[in-house]
PDB file of N, CA and C in Angstrom:
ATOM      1  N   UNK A   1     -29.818 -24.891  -1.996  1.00  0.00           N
ATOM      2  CA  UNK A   1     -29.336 -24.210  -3.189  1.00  0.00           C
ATOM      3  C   UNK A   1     -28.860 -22.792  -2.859  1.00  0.00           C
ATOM      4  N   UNK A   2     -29.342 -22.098  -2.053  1.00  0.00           N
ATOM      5  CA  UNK A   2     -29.354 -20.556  -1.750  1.00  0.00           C
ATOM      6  C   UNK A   2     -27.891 -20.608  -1.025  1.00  0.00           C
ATOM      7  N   UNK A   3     -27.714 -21.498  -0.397  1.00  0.00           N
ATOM      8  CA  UNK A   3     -26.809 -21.688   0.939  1.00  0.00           C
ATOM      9  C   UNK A   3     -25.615 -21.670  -0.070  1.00  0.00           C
ATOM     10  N   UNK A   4     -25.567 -22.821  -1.142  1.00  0.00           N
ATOM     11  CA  UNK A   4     -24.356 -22.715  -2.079  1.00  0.00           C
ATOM     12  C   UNK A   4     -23.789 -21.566  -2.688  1.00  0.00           C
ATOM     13  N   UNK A   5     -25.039 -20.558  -3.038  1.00  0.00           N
ATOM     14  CA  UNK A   5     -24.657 -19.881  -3.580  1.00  0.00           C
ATOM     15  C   UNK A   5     -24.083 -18.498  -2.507  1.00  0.00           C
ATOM     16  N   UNK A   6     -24.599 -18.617  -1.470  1.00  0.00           N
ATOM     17  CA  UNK A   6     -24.005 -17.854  -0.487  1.00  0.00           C
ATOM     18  C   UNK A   6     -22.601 -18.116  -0.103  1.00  0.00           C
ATOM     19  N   UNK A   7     -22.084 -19.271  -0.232  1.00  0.00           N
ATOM     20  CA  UNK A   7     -21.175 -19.445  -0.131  1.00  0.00           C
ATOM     21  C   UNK A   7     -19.709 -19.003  -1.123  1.00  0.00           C
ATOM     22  N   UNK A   8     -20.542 -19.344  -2.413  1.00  0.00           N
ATOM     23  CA  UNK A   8     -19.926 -18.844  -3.536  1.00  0.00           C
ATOM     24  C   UNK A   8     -19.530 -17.563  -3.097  1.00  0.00           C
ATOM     25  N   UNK A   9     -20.300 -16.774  -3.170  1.00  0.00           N
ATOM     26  CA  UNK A   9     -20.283 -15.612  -2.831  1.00  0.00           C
ATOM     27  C   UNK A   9     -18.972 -15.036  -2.238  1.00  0.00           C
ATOM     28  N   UNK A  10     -19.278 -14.905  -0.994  1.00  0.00           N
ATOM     29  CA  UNK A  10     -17.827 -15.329   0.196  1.00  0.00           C
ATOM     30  C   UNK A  10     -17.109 -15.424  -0.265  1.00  0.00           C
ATOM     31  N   UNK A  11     -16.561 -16.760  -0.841  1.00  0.00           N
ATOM     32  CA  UNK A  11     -15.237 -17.001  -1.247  1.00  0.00           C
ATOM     33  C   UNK A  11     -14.959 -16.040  -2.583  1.00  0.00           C
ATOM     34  N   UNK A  12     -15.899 -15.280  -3.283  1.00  0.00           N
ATOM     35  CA  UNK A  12     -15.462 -14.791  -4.340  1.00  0.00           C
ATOM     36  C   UNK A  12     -14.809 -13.352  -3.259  1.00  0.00           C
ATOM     37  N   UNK A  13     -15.494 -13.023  -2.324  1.00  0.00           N
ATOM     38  CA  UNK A  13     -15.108 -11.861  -1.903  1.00  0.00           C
ATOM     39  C   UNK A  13     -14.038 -11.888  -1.461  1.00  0.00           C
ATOM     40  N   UNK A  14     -13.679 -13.444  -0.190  1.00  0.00           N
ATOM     41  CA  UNK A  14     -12.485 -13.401  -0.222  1.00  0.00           C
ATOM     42  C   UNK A  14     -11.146 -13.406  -1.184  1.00  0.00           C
ATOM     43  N   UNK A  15     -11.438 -13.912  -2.112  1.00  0.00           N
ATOM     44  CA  UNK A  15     -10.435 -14.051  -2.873  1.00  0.00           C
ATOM     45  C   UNK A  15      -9.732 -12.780  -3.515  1.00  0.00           C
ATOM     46  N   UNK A  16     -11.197 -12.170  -3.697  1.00  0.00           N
ATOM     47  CA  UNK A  16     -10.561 -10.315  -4.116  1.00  0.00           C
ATOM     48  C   UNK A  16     -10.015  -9.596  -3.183  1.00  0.00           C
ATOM     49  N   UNK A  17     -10.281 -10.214  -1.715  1.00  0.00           N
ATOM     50  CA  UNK A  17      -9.640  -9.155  -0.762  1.00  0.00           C
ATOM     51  C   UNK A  17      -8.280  -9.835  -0.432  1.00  0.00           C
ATOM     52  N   UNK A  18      -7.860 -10.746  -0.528  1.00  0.00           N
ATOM     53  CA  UNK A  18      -6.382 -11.414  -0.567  1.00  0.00           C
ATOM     54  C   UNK A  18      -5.829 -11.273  -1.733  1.00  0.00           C
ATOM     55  N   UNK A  19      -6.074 -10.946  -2.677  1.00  0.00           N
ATOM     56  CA  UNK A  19      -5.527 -10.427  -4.307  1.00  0.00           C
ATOM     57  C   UNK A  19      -5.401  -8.754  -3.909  1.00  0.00           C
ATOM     58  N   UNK A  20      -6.330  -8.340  -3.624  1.00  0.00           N
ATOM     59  CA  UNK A  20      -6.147  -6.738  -2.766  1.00  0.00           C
ATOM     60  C   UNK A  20      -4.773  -6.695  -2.199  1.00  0.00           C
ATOM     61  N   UNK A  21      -4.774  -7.632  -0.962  1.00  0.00           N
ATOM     62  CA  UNK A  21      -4.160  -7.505  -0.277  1.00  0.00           C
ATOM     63  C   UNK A  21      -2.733  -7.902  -0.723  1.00  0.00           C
ATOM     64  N   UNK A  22      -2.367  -8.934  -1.533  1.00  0.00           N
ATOM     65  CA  UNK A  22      -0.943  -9.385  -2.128  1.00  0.00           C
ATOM     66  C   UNK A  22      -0.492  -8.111  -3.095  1.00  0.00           C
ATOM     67  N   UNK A  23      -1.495  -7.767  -3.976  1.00  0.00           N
ATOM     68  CA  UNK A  23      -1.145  -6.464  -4.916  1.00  0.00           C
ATOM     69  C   UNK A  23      -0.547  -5.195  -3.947  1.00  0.00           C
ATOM     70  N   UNK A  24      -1.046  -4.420  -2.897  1.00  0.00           N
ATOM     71  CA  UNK A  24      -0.470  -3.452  -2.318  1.00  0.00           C
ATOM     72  C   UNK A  24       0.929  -3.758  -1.489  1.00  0.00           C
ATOM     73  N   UNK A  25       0.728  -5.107  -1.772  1.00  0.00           N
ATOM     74  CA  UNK A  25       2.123  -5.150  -0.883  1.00  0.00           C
ATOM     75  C   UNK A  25       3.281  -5.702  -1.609  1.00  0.00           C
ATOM     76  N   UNK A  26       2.980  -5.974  -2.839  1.00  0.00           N
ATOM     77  CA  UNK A  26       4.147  -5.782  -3.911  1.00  0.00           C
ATOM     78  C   UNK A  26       4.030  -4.403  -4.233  1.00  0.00           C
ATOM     79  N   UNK A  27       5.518  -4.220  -4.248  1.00  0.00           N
ATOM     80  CA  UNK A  27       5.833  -2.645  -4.552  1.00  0.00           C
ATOM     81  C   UNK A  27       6.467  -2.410  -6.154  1.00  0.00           C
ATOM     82  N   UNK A  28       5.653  -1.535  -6.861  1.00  0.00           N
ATOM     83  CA  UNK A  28       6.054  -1.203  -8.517  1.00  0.00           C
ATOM     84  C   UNK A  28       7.246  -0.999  -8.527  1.00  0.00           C
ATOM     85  N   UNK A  29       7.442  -0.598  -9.809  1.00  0.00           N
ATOM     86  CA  UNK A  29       9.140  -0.651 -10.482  1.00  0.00           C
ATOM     87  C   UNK A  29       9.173   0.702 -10.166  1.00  0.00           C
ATOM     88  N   UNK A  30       8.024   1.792 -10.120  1.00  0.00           N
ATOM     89  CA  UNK A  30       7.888   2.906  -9.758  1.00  0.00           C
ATOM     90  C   UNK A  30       8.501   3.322  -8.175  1.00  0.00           C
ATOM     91  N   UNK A  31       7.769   2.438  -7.875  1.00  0.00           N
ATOM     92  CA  UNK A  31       7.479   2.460  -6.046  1.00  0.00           C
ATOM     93  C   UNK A  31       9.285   2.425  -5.074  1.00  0.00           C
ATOM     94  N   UNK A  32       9.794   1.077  -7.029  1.00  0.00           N
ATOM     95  CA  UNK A  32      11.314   0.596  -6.175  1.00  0.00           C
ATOM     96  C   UNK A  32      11.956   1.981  -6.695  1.00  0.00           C
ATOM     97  N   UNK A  33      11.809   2.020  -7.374  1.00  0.00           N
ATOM     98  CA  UNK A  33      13.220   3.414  -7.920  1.00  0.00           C
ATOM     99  C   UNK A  33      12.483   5.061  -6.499  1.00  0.00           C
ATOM    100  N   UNK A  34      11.687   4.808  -6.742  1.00  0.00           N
ATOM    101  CA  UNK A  34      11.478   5.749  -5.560  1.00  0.00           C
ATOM    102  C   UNK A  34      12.134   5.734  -3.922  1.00  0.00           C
ATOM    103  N   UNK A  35      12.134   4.485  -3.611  1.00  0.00           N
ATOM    104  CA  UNK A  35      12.815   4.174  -2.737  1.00  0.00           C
ATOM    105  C   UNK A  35      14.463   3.566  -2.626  1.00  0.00           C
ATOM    106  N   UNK A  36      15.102   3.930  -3.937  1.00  0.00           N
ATOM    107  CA  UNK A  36      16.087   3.099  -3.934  1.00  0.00           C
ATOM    108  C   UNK A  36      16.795   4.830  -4.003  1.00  0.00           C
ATOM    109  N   UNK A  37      16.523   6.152  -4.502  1.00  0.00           N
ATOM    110  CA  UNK A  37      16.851   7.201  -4.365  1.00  0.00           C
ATOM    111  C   UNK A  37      16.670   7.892  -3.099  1.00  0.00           C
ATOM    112  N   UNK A  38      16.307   7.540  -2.204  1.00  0.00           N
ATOM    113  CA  UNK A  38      16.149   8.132  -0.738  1.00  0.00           C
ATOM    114  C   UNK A  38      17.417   7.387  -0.219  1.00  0.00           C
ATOM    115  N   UNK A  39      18.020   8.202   1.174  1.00  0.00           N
ATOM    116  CA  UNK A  39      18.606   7.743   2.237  1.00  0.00           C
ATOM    117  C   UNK A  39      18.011   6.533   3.033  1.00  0.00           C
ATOM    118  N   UNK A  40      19.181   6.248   3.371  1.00  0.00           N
ATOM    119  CA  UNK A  40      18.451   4.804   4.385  1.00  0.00           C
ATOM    120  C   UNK A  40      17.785   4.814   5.306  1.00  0.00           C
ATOM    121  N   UNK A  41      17.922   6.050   5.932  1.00  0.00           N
ATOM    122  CA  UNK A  41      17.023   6.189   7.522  1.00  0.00           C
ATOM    123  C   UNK A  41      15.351   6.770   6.637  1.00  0.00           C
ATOM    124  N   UNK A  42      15.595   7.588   5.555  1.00  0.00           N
ATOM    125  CA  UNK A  42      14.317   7.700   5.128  1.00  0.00           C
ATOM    126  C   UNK A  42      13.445   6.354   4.531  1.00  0.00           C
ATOM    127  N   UNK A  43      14.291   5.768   3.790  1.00  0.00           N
ATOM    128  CA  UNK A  43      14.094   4.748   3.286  1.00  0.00           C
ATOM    129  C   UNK A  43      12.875   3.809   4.293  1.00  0.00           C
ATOM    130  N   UNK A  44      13.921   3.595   5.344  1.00  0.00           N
ATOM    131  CA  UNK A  44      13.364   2.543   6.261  1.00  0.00           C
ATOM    132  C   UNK A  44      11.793   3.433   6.971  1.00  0.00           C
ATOM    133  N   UNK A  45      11.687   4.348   6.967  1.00  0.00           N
ATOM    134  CA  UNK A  45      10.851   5.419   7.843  1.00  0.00           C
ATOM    135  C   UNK A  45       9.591   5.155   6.934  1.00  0.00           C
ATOM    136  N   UNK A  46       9.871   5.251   5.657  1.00  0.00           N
ATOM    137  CA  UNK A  46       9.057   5.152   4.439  1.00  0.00           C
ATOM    138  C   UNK A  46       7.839   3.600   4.534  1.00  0.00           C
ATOM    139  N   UNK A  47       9.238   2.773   4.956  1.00  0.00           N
ATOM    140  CA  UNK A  47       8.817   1.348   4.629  1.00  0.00           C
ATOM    141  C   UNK A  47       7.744   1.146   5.710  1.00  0.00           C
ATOM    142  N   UNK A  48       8.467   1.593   6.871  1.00  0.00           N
ATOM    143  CA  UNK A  48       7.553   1.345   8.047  1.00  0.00           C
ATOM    144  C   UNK A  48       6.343   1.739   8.079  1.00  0.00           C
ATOM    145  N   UNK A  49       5.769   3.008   7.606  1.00  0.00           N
ATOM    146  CA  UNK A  49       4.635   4.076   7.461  1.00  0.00           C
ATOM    147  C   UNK A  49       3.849   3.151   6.516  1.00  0.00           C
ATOM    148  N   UNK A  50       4.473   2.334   5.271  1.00  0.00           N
ATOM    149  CA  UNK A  50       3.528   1.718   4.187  1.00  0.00           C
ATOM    150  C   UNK A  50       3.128   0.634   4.470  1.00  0.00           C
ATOM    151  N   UNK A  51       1.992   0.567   5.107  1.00  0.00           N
ATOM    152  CA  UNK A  51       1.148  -0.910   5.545  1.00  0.00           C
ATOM    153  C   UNK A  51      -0.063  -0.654   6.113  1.00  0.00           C
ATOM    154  N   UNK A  52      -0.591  -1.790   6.059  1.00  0.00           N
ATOM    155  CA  UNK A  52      -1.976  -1.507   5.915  1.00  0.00           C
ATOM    156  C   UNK A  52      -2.886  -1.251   4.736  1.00  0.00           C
ATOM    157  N   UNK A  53      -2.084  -1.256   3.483  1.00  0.00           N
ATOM    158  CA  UNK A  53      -2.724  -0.590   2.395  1.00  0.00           C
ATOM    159  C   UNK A  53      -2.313   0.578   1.873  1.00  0.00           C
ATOM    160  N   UNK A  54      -1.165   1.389   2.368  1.00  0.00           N
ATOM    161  CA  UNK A  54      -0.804   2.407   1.789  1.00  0.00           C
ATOM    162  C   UNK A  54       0.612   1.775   1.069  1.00  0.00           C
ATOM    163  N   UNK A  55       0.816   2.601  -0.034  1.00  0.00           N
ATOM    164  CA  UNK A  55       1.666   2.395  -0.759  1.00  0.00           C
ATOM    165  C   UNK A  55       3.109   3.516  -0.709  1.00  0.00           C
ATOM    166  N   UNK A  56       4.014   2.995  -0.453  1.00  0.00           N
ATOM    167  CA  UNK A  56       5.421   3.493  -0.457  1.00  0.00           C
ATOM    168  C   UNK A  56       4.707   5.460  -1.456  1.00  0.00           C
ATOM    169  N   UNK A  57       4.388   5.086  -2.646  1.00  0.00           N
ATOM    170  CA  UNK A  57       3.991   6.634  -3.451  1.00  0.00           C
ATOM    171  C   UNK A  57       3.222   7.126  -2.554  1.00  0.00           C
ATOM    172  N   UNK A  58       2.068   6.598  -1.705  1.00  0.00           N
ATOM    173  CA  UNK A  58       1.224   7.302  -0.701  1.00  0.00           C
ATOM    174  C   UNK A  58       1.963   8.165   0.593  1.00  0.00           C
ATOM    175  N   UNK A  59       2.767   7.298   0.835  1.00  0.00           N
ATOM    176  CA  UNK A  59       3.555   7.539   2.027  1.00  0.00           C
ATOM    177  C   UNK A  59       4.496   9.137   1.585  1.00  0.00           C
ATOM    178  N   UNK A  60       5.150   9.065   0.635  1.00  0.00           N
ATOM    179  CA  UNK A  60       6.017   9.976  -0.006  1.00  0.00           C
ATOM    180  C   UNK A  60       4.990  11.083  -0.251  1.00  0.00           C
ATOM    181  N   UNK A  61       3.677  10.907  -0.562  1.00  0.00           N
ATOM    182  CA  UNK A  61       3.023  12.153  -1.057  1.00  0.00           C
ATOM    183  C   UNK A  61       3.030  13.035   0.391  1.00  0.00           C
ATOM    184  N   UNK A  62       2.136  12.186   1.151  1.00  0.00           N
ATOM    185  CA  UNK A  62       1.959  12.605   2.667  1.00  0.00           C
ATOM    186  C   UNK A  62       3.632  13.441   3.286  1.00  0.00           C
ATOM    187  N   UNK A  63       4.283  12.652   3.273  1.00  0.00           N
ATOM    188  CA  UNK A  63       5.222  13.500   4.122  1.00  0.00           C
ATOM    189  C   UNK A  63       5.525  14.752   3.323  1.00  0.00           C
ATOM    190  N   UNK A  64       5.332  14.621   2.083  1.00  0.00           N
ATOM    191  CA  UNK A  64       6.383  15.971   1.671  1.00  0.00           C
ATOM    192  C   UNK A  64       4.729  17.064   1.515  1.00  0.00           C
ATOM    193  N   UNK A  65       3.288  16.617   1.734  1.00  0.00           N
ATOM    194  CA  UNK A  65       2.576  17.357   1.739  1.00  0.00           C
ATOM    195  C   UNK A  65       2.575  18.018   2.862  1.00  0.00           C
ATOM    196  N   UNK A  66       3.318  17.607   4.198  1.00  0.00           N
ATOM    197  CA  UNK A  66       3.462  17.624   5.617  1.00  0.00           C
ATOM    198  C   UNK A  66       4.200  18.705   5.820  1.00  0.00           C
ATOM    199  N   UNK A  67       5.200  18.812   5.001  1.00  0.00           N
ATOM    200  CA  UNK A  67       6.532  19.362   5.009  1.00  0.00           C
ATOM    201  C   UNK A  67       6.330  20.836   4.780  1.00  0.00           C
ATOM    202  N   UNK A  68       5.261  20.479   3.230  1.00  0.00           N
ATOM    203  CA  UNK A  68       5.340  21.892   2.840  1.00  0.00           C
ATOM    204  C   UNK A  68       4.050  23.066   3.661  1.00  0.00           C
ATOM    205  N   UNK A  69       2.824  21.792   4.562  1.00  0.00           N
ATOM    206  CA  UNK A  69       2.317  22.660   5.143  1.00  0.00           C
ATOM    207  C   UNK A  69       3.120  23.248   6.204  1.00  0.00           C
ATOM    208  N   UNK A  70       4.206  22.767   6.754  1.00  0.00           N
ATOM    209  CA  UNK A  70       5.382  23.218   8.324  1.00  0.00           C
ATOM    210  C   UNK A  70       5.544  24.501   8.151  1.00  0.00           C
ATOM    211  N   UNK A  71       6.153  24.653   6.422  1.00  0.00           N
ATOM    212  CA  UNK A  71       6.876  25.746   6.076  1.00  0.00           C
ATOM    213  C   UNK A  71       6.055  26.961   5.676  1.00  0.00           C
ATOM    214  N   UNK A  72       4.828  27.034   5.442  1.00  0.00           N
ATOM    215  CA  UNK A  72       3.969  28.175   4.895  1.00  0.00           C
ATOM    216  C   UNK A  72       3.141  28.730   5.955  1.00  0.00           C
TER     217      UNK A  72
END
């Protein structure tokens, strides 16, 4: 009985971490207009950086937080 329910278990976890995982890697209506206003070489620079779990908005925060520490 214990064993079943251990099992249950598991698969509930997996299932949230492959629902995790399909959700970050569809990109919002937000995410597209953000990237459809950049240049292409940024564009693609963007795309590449977002994986693993970061999101295209993550990626954009970071560089331009990057940017503005260069300059101060």
């Amino acid at each position: 009985m214990t064993l079943s329910w251990k099992f249950a278990g598991l698969a509930a976890c997996v299932g949230v971490l492959i629902a995790a995982a399909a959700y970050a890697q569809t990109p919002t209506a937000l995410e597209q207009a953000e990237l459809a206003g950049l240049s292409p070489d940024l564009r693609s620079q963007v795309q590449a950086k977002a994986t693993g779990g970061n999101s295209a908005t993550e990626v954009l925060q970071v560089m331009l937080l990057n940017i503005r520490s260069v300059r101060e």
